[in-house]
C-alpha atoms as a PDB file:
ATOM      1  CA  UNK A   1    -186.803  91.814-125.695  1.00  0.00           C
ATOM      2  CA  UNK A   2    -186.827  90.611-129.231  1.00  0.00           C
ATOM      3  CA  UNK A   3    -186.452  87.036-128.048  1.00  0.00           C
ATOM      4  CA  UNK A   4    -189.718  87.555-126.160  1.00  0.00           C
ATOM      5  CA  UNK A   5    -190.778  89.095-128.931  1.00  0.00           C
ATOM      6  CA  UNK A   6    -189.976  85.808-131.540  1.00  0.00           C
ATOM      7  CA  UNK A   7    -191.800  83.863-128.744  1.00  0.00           C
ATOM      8  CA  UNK A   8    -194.984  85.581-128.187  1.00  0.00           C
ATOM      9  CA  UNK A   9    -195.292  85.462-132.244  1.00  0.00           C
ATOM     10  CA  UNK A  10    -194.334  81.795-132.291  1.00  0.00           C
ATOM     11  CA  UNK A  11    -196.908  81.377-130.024  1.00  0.00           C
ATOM     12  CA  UNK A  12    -199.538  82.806-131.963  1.00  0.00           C
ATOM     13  CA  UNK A  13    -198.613  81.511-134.821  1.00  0.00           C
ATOM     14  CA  UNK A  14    -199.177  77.974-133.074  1.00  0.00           C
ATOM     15  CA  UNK A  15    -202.646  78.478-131.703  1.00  0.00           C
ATOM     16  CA  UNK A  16    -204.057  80.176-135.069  1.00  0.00           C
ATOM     17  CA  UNK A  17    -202.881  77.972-137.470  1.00  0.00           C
ATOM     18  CA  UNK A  18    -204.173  74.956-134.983  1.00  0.00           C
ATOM     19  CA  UNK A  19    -207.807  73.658-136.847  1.00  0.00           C
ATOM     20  CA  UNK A  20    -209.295  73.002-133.339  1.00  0.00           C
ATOM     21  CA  UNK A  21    -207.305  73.387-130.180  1.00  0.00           C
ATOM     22  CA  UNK A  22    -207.678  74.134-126.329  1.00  0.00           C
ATOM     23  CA  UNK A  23    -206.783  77.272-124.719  1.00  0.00           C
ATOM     24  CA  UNK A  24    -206.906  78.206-121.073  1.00  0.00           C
ATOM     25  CA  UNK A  25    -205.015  80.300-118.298  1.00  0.00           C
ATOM     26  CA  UNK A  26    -202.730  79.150-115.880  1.00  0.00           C
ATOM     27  CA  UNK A  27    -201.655  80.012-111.964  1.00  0.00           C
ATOM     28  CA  UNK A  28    -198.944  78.923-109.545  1.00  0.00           C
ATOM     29  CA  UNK A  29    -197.947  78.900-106.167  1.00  0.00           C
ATOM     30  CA  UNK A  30    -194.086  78.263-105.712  1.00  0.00           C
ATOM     31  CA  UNK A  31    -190.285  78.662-103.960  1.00  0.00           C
ATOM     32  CA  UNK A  32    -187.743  79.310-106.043  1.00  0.00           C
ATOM     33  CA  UNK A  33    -184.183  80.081-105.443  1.00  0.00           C
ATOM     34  CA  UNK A  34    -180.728  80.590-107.390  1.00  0.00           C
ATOM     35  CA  UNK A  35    -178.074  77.780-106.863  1.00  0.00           C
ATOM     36  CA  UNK A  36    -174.740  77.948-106.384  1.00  0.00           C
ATOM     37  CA  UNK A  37    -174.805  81.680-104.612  1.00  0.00           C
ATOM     38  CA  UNK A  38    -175.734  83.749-101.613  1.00  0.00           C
ATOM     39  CA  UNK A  39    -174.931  81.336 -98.389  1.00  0.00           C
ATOM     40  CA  UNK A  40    -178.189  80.420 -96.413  1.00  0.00           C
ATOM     41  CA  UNK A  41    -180.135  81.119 -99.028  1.00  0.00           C
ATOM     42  CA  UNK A  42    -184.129  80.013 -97.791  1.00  0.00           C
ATOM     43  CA  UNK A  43    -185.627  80.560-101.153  1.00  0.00           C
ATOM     44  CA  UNK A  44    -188.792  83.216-102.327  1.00  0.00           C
ATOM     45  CA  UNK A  45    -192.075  82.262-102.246  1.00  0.00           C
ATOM     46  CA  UNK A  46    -194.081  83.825-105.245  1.00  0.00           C
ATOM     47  CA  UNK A  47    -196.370  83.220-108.295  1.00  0.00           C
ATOM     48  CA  UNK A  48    -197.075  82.946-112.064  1.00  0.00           C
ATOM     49  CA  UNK A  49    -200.072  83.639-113.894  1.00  0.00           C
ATOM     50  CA  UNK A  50    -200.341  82.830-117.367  1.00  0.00           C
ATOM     51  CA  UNK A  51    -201.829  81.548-120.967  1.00  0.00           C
ATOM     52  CA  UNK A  52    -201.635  78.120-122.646  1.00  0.00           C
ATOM     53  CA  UNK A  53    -203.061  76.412-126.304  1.00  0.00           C
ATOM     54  CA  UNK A  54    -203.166  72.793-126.314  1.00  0.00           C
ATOM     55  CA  UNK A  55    -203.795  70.304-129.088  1.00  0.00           C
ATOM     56  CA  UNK A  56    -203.687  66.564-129.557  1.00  0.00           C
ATOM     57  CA  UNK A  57    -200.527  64.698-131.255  1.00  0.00           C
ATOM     58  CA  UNK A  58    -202.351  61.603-131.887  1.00  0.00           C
ATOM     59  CA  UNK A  59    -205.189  60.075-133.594  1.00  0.00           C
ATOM     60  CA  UNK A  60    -208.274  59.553-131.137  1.00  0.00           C
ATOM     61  CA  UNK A  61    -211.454  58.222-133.033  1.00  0.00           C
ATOM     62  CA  UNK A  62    -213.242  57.994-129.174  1.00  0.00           C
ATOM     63  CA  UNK A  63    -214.466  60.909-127.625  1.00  0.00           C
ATOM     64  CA  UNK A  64    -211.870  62.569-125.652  1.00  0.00           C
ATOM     65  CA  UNK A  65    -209.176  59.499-126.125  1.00  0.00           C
ATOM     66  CA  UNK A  66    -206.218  61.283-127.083  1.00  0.00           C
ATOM     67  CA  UNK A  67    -203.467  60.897-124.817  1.00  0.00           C
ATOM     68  CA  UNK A  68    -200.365  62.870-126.486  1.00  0.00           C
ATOM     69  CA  UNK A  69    -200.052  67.463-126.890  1.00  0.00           C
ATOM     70  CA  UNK A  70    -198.820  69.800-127.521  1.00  0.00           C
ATOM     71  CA  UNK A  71    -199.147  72.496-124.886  1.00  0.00           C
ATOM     72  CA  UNK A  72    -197.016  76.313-125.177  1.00  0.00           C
ATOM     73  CA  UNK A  73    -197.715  78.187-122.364  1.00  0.00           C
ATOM     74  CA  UNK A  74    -196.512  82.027-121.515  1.00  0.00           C
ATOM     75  CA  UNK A  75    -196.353  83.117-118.125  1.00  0.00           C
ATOM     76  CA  UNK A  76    -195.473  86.199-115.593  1.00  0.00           C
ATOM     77  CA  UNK A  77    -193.328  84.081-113.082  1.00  0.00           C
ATOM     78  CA  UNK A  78    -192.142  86.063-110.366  1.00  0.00           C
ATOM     79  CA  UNK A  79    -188.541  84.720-108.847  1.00  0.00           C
ATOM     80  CA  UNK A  80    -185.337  85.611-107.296  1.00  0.00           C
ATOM     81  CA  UNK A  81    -184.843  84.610-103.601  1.00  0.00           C
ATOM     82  CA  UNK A  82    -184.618  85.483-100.018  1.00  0.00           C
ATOM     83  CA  UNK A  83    -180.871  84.387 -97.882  1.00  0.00           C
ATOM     84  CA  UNK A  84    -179.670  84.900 -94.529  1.00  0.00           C
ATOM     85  CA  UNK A  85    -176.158  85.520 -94.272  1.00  0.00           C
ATOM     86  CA  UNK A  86    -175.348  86.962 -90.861  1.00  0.00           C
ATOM     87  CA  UNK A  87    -178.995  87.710 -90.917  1.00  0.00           C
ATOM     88  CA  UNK A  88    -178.223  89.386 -87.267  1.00  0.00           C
ATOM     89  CA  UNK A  89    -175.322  91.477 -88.522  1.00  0.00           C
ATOM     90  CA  UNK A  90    -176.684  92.547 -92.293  1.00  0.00           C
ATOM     91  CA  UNK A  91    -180.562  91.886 -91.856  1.00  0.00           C
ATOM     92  CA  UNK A  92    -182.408  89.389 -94.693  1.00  0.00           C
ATOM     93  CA  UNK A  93    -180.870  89.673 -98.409  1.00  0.00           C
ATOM     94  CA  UNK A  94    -184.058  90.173-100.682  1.00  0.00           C
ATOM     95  CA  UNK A  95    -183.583  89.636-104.454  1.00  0.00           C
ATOM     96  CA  UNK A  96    -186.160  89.908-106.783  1.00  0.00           C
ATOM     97  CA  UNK A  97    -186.274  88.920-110.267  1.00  0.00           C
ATOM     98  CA  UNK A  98    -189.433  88.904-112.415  1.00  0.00           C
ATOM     99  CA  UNK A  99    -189.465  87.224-115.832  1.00  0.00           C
ATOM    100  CA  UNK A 100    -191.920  86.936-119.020  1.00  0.00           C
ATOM    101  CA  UNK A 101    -191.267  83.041-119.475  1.00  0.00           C
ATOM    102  CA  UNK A 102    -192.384  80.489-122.281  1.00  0.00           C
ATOM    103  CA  UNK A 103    -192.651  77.021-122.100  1.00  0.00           C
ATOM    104  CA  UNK A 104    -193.475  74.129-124.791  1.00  0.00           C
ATOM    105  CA  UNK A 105    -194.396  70.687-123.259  1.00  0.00           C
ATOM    106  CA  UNK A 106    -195.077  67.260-124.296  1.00  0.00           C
ATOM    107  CA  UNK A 107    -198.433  66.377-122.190  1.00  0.00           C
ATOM    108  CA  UNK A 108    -198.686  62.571-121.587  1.00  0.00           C
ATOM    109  CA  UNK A 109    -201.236  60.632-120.325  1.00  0.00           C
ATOM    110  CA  UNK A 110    -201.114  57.657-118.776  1.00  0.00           C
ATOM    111  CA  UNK A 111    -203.896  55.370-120.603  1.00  0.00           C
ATOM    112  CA  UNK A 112    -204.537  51.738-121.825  1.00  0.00           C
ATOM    113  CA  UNK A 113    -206.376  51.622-125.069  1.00  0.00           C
ATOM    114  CA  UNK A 114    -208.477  54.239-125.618  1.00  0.00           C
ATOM    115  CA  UNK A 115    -208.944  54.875-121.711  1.00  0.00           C
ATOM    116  CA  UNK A 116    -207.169  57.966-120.761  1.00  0.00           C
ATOM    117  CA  UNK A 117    -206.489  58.260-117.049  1.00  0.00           C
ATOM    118  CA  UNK A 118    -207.031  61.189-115.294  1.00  0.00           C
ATOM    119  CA  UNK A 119    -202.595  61.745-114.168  1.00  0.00           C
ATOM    120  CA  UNK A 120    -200.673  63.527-116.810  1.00  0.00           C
ATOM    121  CA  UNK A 121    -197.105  63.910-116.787  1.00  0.00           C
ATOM    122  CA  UNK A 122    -195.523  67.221-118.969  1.00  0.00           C
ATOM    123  CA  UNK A 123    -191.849  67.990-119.960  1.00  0.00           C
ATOM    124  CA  UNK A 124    -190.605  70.903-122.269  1.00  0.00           C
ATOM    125  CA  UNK A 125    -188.025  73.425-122.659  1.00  0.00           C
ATOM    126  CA  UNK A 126    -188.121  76.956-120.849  1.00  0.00           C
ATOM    127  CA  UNK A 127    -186.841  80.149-121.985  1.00  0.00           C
ATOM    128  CA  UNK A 128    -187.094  83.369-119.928  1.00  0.00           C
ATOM    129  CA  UNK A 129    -186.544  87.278-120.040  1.00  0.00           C
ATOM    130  CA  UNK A 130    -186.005  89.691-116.828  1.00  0.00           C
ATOM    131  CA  UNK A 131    -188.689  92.177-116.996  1.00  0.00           C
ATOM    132  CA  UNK A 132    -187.983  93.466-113.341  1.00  0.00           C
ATOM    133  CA  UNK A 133    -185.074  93.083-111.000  1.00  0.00           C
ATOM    134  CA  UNK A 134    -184.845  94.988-107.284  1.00  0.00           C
ATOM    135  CA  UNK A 135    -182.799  94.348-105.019  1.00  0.00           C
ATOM    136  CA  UNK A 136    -183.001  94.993-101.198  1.00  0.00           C
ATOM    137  CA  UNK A 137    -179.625  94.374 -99.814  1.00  0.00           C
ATOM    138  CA  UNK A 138    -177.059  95.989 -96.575  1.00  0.00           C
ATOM    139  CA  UNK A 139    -174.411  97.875 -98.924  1.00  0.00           C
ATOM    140  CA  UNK A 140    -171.989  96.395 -95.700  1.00  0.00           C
ATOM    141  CA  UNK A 141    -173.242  93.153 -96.813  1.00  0.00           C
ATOM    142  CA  UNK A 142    -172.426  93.407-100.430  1.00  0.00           C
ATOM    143  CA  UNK A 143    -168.889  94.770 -99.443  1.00  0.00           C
ATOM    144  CA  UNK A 144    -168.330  91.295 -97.402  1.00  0.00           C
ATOM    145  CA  UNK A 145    -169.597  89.406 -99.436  1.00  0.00           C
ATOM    146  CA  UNK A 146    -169.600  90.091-102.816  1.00  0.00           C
ATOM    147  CA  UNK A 147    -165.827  88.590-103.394  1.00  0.00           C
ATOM    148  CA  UNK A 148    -167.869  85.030-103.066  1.00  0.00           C
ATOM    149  CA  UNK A 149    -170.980  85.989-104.954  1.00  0.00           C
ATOM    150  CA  UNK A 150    -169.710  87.579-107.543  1.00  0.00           C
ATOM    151  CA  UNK A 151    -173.444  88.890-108.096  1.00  0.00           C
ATOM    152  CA  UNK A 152    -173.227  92.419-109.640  1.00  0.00           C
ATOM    153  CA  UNK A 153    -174.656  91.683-112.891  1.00  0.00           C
ATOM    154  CA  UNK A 154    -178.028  89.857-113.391  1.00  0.00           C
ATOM    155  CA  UNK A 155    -178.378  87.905-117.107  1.00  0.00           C
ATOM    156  CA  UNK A 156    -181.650  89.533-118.919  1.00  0.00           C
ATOM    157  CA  UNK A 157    -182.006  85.852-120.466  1.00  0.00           C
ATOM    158  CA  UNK A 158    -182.041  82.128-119.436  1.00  0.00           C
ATOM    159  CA  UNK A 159    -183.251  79.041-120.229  1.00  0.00           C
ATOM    160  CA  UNK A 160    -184.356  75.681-118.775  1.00  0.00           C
ATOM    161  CA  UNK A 161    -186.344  72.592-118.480  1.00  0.00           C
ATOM    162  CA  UNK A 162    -189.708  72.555-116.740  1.00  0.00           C
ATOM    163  CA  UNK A 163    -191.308  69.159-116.112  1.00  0.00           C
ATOM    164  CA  UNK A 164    -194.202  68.140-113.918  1.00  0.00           C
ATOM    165  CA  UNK A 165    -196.734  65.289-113.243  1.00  0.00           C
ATOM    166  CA  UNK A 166    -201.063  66.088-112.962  1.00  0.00           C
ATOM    167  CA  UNK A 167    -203.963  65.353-112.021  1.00  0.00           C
ATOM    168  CA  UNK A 168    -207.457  66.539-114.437  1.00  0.00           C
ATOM    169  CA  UNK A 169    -210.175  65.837-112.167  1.00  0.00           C
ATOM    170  CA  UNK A 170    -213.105  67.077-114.208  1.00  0.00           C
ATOM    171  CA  UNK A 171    -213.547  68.511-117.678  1.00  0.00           C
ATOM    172  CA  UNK A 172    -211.888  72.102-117.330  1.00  0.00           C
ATOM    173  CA  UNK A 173    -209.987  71.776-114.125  1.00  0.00           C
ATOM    174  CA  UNK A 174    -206.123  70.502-114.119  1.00  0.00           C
ATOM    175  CA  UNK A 175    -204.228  70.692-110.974  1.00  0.00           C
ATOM    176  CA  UNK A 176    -200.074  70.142-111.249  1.00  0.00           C
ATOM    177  CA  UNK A 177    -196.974  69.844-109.499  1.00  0.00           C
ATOM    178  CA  UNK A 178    -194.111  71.419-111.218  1.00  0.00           C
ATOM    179  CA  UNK A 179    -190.017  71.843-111.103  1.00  0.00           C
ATOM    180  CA  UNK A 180    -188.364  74.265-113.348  1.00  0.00           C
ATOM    181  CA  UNK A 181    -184.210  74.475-113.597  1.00  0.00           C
ATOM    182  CA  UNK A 182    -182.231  76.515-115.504  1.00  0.00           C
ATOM    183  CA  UNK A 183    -179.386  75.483-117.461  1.00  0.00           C
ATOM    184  CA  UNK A 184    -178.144  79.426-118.204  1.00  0.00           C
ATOM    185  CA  UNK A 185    -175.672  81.883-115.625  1.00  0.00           C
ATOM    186  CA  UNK A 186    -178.406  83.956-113.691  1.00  0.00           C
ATOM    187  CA  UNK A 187    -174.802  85.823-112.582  1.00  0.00           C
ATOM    188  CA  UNK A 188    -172.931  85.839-115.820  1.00  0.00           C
ATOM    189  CA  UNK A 189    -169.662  87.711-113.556  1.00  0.00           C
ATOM    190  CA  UNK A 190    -169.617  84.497-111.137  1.00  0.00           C
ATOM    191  CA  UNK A 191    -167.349  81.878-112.793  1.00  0.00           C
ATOM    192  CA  UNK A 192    -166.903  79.807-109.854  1.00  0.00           C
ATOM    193  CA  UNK A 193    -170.347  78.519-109.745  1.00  0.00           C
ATOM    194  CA  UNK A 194    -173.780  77.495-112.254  1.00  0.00           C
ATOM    195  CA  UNK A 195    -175.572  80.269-110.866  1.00  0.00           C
ATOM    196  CA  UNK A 196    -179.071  79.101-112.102  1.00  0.00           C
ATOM    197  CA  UNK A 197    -182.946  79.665-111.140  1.00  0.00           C
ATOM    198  CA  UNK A 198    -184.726  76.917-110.337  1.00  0.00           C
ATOM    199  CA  UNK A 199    -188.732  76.135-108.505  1.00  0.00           C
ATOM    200  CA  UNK A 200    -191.016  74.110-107.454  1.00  0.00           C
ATOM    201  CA  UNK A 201    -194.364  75.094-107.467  1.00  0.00           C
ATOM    202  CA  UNK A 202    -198.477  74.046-107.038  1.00  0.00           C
ATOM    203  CA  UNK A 203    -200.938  75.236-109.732  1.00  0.00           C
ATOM    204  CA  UNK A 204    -203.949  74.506-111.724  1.00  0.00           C
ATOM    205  CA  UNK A 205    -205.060  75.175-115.145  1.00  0.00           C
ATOM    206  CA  UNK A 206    -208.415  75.974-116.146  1.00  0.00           C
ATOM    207  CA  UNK A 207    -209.823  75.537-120.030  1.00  0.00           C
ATOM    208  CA  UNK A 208    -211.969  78.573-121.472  1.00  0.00           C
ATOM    209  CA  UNK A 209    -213.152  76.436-124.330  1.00  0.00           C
ATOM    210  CA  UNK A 210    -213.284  72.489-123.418  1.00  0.00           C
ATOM    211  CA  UNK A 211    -213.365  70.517-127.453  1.00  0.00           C
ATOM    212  CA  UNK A 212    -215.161  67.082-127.670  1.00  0.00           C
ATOM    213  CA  UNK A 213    -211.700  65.748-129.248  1.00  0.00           C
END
């Protein structure tokens, strides 16, 4: 908790000391899933909801011309996944995992001159802490199966890359398409496999206070 803890401050510390910045809140539609465990896995459909600041990297002397952020952005992602492993013997494996997540991207877009397009693409690293973790599983199934997963523990903290590509079609409206993956053990006791989170999700981003800059 005192990683999330670092973060949130970091965060802060960002968007006060920032002369003039954007802020906003964020929401996401996505599947997600953990590689490398759990045969006939299908993924979890879920959602994140969110905060971001944002403020430009480079010099822009025409109104809204700048074409290079900064953007943090802290977000309730909900994750985990859903597999079917003898789904007609042990039922549907549900595993959820819920994490308090922070990213920091680079927001790029494409432009010629001092015309900025309306596609972005973003790229940053991810970190993430388990807030909540249930899991709805046939004990029978565990017994079977657990010799492969190896899936007793769950790791309270990972980390990633999240990268993406967008579209801003008017002044406070963004909409994105996004792909997180971990790089961190989501199963720290399974050393046979990278046992790591990893989405794709559908989302927007909407701007509560929309600078001239």
């Amino acid at each position: 908790m005192k990683k999330i803890s670092t973060a949130l401050a970091l965060f802060l510390a960002m968007a006060i000391g920032a002369q003039t910045f954007k802020y906003g809140v964020t929401g996401n539609f996505h599947q997600g899933s953990v590689a490398g465990v759990h045969d006939v896995s299908k993924g979890k459909f879920g959602g994140g909801l969110g905060a971001f600041a944002q403020w430009s990297l480079v010099e822009n002397d025409v109104f809204d011309s700048a074409w290079l952020y900064l953007m943090p952005q802290i977000e309730y992602h909900m994750g985990g996944e859903f597999a079917r492993a003898e789904e007609e013997k042990f039922g549907i494996q549900k595993y959820y995992y819920d994490y308090v997540a922070m990213q920091v991207y680079l927001k790029w877009f494409f432009h010629k001159g001092n015309m900025k397009r309306d596609v972005f693409l973003f790229a940053g690293p991810r970190i993430e802490y388990l807030v909540r973790e249930d899991k709805k599983v046939d004990p029978a199934y565990d017994a079977v199966y657990y010799k492969y997963n190896l899936d007793d523990e769950v790791k309270k903290f990972g980390y990633g890359v999240s990268l993406g590509i967008g579209l801003k079609p008017s002044t406070q409206w963004e909409a994105f398409l996004r792909f997180d993956r971990g790089f961190s053990k989501v199963y720290p006791n399974n050393d046979r496999r990278n046992t790591y989170n990893r989405m794709l999700a559908v989302g927007v981003n909407y701007y509560l206070n929309e600078n001239w800059w």
